[in-house]
C-alpha atoms as a PDB file:
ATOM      1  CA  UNK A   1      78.506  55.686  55.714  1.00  0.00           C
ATOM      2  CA  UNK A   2      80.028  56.665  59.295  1.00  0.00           C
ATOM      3  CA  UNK A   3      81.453  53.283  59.688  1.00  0.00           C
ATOM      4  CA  UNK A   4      83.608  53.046  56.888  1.00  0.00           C
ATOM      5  CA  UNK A   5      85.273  56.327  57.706  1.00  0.00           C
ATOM      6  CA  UNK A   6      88.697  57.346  58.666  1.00  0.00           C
ATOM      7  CA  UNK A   7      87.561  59.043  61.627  1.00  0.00           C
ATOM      8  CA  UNK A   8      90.294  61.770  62.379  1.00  0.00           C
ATOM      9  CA  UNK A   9      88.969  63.691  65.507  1.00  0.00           C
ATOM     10  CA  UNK A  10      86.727  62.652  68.516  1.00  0.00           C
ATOM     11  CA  UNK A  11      85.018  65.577  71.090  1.00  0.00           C
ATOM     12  CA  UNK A  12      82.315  64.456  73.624  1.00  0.00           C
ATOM     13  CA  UNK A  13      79.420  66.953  74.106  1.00  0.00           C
ATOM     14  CA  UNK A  14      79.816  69.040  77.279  1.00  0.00           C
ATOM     15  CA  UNK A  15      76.957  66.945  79.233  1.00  0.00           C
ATOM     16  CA  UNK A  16      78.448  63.259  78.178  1.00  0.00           C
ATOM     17  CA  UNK A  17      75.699  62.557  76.310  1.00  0.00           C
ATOM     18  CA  UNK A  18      77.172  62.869  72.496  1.00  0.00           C
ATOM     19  CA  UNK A  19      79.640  62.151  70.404  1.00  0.00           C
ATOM     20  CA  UNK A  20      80.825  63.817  67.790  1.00  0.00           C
ATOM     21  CA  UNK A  21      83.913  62.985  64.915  1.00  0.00           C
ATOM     22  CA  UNK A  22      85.563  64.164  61.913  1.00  0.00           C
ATOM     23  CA  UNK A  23      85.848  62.395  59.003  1.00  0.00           C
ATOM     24  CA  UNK A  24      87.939  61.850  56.137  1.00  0.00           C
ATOM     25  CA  UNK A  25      85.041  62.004  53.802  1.00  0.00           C
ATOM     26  CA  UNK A  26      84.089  65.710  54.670  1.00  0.00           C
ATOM     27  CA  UNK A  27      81.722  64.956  56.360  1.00  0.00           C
ATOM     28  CA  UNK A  28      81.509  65.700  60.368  1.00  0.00           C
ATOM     29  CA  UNK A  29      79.167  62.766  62.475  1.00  0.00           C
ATOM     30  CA  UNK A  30      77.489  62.733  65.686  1.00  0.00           C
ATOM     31  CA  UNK A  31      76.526  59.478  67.405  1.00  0.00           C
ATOM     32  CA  UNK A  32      74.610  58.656  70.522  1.00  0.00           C
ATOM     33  CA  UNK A  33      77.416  58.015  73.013  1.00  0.00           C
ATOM     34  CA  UNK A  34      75.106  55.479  74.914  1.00  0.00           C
ATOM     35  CA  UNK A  35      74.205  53.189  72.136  1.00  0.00           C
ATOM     36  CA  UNK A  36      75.966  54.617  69.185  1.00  0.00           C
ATOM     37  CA  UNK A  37      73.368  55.257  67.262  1.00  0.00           C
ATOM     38  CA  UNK A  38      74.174  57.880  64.517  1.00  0.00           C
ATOM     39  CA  UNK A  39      72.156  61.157  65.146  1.00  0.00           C
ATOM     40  CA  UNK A  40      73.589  63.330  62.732  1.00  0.00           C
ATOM     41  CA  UNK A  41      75.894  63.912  59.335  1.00  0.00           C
ATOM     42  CA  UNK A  42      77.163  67.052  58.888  1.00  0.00           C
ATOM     43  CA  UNK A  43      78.152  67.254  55.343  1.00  0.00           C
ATOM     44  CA  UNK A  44      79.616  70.750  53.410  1.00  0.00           C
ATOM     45  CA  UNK A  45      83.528  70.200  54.119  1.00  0.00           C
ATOM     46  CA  UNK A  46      85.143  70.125  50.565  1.00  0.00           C
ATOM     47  CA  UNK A  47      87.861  67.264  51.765  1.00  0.00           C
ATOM     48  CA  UNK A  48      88.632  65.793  54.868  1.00  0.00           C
ATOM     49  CA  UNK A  49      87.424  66.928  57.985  1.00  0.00           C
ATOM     50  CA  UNK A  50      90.216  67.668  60.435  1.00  0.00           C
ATOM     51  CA  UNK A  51      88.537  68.598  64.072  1.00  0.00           C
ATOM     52  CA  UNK A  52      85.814  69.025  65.796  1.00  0.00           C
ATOM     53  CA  UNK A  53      84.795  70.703  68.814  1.00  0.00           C
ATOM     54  CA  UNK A  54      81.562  71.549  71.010  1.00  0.00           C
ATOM     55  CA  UNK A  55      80.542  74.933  72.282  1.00  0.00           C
ATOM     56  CA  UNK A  56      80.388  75.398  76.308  1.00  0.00           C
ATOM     57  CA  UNK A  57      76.745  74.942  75.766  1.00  0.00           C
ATOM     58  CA  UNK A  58      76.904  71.900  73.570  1.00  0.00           C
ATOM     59  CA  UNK A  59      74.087  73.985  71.632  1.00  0.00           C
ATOM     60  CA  UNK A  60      76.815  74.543  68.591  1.00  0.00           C
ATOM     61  CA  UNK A  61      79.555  72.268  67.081  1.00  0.00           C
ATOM     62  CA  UNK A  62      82.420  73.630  64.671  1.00  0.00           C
ATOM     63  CA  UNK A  63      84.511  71.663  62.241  1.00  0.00           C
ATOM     64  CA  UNK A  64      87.396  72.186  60.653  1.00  0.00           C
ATOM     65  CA  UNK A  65      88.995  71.253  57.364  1.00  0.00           C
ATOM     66  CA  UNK A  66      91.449  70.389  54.335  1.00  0.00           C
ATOM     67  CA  UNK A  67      89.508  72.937  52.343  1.00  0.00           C
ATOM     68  CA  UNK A  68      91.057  75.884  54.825  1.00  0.00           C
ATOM     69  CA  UNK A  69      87.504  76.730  55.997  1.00  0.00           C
ATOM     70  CA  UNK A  70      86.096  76.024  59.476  1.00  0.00           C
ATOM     71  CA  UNK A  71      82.066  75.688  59.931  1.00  0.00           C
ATOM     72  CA  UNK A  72      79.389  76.255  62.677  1.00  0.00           C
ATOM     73  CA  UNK A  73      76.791  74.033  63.372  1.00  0.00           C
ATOM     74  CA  UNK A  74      73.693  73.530  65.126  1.00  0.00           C
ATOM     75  CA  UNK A  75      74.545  70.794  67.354  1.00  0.00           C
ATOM     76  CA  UNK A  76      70.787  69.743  67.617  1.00  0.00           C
ATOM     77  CA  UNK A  77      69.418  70.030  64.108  1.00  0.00           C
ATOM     78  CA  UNK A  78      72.232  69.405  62.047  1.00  0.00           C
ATOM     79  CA  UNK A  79      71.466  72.993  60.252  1.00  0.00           C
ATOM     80  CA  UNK A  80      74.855  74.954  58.845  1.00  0.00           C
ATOM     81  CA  UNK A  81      75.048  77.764  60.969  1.00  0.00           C
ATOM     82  CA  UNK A  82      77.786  80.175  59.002  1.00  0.00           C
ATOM     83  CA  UNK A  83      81.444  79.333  58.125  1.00  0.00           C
ATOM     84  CA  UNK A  84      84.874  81.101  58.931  1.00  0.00           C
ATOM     85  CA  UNK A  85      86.906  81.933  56.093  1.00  0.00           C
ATOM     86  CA  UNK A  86      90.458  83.347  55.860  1.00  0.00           C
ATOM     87  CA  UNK A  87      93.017  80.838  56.450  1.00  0.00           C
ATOM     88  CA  UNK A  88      95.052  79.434  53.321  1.00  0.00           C
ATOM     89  CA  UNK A  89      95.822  76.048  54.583  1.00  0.00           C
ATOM     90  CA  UNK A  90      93.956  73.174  56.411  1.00  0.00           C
ATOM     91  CA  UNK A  91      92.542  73.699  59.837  1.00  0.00           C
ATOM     92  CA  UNK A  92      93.684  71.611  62.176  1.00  0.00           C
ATOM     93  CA  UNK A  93      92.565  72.863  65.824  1.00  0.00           C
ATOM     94  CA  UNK A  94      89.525  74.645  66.749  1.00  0.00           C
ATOM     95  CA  UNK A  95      88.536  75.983  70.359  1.00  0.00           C
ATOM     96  CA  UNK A  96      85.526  77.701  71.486  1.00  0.00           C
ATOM     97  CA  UNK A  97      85.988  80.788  74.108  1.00  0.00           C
ATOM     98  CA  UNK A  98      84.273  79.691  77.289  1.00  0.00           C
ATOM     99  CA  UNK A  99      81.168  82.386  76.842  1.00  0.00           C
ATOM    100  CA  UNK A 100      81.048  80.695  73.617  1.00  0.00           C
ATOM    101  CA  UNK A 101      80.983  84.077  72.075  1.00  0.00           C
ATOM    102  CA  UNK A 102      84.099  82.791  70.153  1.00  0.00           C
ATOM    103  CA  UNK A 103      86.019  80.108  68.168  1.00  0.00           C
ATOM    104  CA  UNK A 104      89.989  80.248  67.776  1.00  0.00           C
ATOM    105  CA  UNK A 105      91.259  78.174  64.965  1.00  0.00           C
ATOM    106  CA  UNK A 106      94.512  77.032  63.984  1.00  0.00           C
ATOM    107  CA  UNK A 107      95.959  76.073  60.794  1.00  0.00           C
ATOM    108  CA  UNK A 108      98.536  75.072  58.731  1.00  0.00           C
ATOM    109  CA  UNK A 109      98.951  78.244  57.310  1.00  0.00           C
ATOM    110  CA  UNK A 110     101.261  79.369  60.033  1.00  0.00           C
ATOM    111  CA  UNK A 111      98.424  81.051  62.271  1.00  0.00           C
ATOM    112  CA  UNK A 112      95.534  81.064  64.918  1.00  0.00           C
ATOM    113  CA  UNK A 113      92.837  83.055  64.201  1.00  0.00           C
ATOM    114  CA  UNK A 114      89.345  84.094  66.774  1.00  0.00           C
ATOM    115  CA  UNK A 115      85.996  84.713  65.011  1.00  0.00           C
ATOM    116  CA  UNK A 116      83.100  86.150  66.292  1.00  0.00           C
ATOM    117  CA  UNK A 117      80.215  83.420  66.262  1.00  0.00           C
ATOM    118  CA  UNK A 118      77.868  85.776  65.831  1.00  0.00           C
ATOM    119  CA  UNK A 119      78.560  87.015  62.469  1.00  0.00           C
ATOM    120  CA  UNK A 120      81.495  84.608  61.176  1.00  0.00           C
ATOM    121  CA  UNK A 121      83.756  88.018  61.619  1.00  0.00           C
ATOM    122  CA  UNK A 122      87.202  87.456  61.672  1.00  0.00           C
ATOM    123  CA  UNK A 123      88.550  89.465  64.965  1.00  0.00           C
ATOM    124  CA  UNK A 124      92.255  88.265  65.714  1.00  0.00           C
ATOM    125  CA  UNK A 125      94.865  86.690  63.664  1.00  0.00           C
ATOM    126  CA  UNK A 126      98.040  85.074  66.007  1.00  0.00           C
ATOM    127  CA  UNK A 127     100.793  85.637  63.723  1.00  0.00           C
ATOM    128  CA  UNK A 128     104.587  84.601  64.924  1.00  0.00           C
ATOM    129  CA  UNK A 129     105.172  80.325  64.316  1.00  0.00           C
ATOM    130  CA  UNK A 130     107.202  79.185  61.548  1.00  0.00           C
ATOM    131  CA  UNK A 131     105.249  76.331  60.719  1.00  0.00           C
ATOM    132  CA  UNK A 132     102.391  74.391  61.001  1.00  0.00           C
ATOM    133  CA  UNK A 133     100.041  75.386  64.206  1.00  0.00           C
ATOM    134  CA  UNK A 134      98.488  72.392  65.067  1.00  0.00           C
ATOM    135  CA  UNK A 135      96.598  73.346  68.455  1.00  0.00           C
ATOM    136  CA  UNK A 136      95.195  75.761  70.235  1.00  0.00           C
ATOM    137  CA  UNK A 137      93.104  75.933  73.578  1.00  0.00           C
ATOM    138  CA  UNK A 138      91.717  79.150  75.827  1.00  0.00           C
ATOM    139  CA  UNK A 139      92.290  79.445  79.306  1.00  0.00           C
ATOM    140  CA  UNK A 140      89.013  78.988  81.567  1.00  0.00           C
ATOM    141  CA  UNK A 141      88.347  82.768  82.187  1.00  0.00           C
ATOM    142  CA  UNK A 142      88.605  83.763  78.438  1.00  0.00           C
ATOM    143  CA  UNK A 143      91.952  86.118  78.680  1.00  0.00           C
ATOM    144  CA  UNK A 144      94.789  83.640  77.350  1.00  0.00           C
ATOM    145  CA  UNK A 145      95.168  81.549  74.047  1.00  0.00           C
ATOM    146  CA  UNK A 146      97.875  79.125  73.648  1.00  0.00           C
ATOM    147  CA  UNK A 147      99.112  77.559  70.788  1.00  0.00           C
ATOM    148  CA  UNK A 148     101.162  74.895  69.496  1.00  0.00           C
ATOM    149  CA  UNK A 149     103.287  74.191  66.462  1.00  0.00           C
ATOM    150  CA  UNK A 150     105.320  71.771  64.475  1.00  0.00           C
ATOM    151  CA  UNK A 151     108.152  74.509  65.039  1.00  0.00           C
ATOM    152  CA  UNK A 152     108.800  73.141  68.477  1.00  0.00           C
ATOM    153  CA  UNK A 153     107.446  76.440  70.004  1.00  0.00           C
ATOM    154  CA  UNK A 154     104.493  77.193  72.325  1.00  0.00           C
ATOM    155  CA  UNK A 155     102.996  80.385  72.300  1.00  0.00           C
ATOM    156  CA  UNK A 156     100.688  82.449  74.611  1.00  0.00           C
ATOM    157  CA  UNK A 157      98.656  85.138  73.562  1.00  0.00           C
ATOM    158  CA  UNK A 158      96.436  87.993  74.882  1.00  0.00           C
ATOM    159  CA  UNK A 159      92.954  86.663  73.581  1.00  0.00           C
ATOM    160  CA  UNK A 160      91.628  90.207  73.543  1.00  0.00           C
ATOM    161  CA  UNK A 161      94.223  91.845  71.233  1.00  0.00           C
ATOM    162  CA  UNK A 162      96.480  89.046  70.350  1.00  0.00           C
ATOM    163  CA  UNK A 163      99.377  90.119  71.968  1.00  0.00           C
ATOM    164  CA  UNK A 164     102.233  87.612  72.322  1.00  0.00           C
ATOM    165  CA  UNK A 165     102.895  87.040  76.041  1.00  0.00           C
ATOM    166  CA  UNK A 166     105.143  83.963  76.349  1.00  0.00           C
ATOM    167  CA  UNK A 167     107.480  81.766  73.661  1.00  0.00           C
ATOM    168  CA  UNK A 168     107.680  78.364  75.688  1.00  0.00           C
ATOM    169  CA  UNK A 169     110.360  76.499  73.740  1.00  0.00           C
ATOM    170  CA  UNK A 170     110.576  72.405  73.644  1.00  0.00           C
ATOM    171  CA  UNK A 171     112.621  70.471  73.078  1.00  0.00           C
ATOM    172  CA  UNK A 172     113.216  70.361  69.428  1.00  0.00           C
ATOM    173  CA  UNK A 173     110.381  68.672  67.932  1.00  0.00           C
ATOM    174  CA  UNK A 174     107.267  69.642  66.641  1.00  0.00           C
ATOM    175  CA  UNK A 175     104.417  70.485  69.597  1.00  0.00           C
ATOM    176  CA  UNK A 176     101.045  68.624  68.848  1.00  0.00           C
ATOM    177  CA  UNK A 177      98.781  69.206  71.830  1.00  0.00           C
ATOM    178  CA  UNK A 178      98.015  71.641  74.682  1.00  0.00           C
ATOM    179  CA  UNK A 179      96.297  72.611  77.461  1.00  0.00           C
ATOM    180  CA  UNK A 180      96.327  75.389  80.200  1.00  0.00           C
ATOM    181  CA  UNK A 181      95.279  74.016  83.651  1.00  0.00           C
ATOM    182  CA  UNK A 182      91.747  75.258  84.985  1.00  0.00           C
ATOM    183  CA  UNK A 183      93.536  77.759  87.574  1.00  0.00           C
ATOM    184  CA  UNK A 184      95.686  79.083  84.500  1.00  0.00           C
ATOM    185  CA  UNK A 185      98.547  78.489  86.486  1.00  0.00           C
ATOM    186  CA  UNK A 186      99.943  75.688  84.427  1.00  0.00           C
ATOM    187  CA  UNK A 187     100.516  75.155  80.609  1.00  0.00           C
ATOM    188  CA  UNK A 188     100.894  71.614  78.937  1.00  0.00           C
ATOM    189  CA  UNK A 189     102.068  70.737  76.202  1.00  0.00           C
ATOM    190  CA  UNK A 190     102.527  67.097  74.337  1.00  0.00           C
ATOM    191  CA  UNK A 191     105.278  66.103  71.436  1.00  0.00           C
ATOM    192  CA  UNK A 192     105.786  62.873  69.966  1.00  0.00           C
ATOM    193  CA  UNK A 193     109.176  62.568  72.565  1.00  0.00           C
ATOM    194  CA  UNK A 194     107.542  64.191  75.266  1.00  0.00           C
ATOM    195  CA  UNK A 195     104.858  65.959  77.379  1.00  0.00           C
ATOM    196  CA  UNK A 196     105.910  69.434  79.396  1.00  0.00           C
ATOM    197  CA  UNK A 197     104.737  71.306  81.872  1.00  0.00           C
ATOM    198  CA  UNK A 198     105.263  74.922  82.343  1.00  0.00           C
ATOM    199  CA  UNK A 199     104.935  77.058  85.173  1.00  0.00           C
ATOM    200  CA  UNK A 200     103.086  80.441  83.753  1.00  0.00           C
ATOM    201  CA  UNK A 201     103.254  81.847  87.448  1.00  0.00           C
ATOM    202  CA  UNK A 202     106.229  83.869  88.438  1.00  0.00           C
ATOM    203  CA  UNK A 203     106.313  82.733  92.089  1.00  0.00           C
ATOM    204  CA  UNK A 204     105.722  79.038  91.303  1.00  0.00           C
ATOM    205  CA  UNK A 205     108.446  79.240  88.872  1.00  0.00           C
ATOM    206  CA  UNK A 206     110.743  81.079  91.677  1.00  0.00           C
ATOM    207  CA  UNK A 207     110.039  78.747  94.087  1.00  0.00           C
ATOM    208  CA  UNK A 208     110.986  75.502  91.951  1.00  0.00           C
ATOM    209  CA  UNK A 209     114.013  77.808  90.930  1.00  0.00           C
ATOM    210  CA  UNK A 210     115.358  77.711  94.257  1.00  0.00           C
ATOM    211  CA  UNK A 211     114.790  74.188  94.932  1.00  0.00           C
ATOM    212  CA  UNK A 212     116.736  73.368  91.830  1.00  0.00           C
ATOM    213  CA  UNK A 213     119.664  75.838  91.983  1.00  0.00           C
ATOM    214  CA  UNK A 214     123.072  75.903  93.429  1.00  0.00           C
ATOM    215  CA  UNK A 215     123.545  79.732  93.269  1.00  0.00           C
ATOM    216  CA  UNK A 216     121.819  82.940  92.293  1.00  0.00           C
ATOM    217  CA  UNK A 217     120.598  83.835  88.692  1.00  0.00           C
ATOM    218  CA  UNK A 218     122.458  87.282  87.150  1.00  0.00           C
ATOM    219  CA  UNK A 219     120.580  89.781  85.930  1.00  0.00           C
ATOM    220  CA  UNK A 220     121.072  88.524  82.474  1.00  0.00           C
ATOM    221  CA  UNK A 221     119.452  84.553  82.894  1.00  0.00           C
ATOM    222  CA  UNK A 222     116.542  86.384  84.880  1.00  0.00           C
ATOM    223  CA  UNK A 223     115.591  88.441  81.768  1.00  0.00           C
ATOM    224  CA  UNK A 224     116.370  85.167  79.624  1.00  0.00           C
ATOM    225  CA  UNK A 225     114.246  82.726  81.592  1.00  0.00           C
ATOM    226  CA  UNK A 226     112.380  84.679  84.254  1.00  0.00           C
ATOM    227  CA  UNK A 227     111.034  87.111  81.443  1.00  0.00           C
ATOM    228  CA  UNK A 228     111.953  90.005  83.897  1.00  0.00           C
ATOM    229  CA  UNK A 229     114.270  93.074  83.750  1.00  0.00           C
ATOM    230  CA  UNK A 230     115.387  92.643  87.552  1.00  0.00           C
ATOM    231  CA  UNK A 231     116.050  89.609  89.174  1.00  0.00           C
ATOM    232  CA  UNK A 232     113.440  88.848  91.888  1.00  0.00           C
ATOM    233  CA  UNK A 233     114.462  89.780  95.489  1.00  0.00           C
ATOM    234  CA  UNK A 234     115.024  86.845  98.635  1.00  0.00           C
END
């Protein structure tokens, strides 16, 4: 029963009013997050469940798993809904595009992948970590993905053709978490020495630039860190 579980994931539905977890039996749970009741057990993982997440809606819930497969859910009824198949290693992260026309996945397998929920139709596969990706998160109009991985490296992507946009490197260790900020201005990310926060705008980053330096950048450390072929001008 739930409450024996290892319970490895928590995500609130959108309106407060649910609960749900994954658990280390395979099976996914959602409880009444004003008495706790238990509403619903989602069983059809084969192994641990890794994540769980709730559509914009709450109408839908996806899981994630051990057994490399991710599945969709009717939040209400408990019903299977489809699953996502083509990683080759446990899912760790899952994300739902804010139309909800979406999920993005991440995996030990190296990559991030976006599936239409519609059909279950793999559409994008985010292919450039070395390791583990352990999280990934869309940015509140739909356009950006971010991920993070145990290769110290955060990535942003083009959510509608998965082209790479940014490497944000950390310091070292593996990334676990992420998060852009609502005005997509701001990218987050979480280790287990530290949290960082990146500028993704170029004139935020210039102005904190020139706060911070003692001289000019050349034309080579603007390419390097400004991701620009000419320095900026003023």
């Amino acid at each position: 029963k739930a409450s024996d579980q290892l319970i490895f994931f928590l995500a609130f539905s959108p309106d407060g009013k649910r609960l749900a977890g994954a658990g280390e039996d395979g099976s996914a749970y959602v409880w009444d997050a004003l008495n706790g009741k238990l509403l619903l057990q989602l069983s059809a993982h084969q192994g641990p469940v890794a994540v769980v997440a709730y559509s914009p809606d709450g109408a839908r819930l996806v899981s994630g798993g051990i057994d490399h497969i991710a599945i969709l859910w009717d939040a209400n009824s408990g019903e299977q809904l489809l699953a996502f198949r083509g990683h080759t290693d446990t899912v760790w992260g899952a994300a739902f595009s804010p139309d909800g026309k979406h999920v993005a996945t991440a995996s030990r397998d190296g990559t991030g992948r976006v599936w239409e929920t519609a059909s279950g139709k793999e559409l994008l596969k985010l292919s450039g970590h070395s390791s583990t990706v352990v999280a990934i998160f869309y940015s509140q109009d739909g356009e950006q993905l971010a991920t993070t991985s145990r290769d110290g490296i955060a990535k942003l992507w083009d959510a509608s053709n998965s082209e790479l946009l940014l490497n944000l490197y950390g310091d070292g260790g593996g990334l676990i978490g992420v998060a852009i900020s609502s005005d997509g201005l701001k990218l987050a990310t979480a280790s287990q020495n530290a949290l960082r926060l990146y500028f993704l705008d170029l004139s935020n980053l210039v102005t904190l630039a020139k706060s911070r330096l003692t001289r000019s950048l050349t034309a080579e450390e603007c390419q390097v860190y400004l991701h620009v072929e000419r320095c900026p001008e003023g």
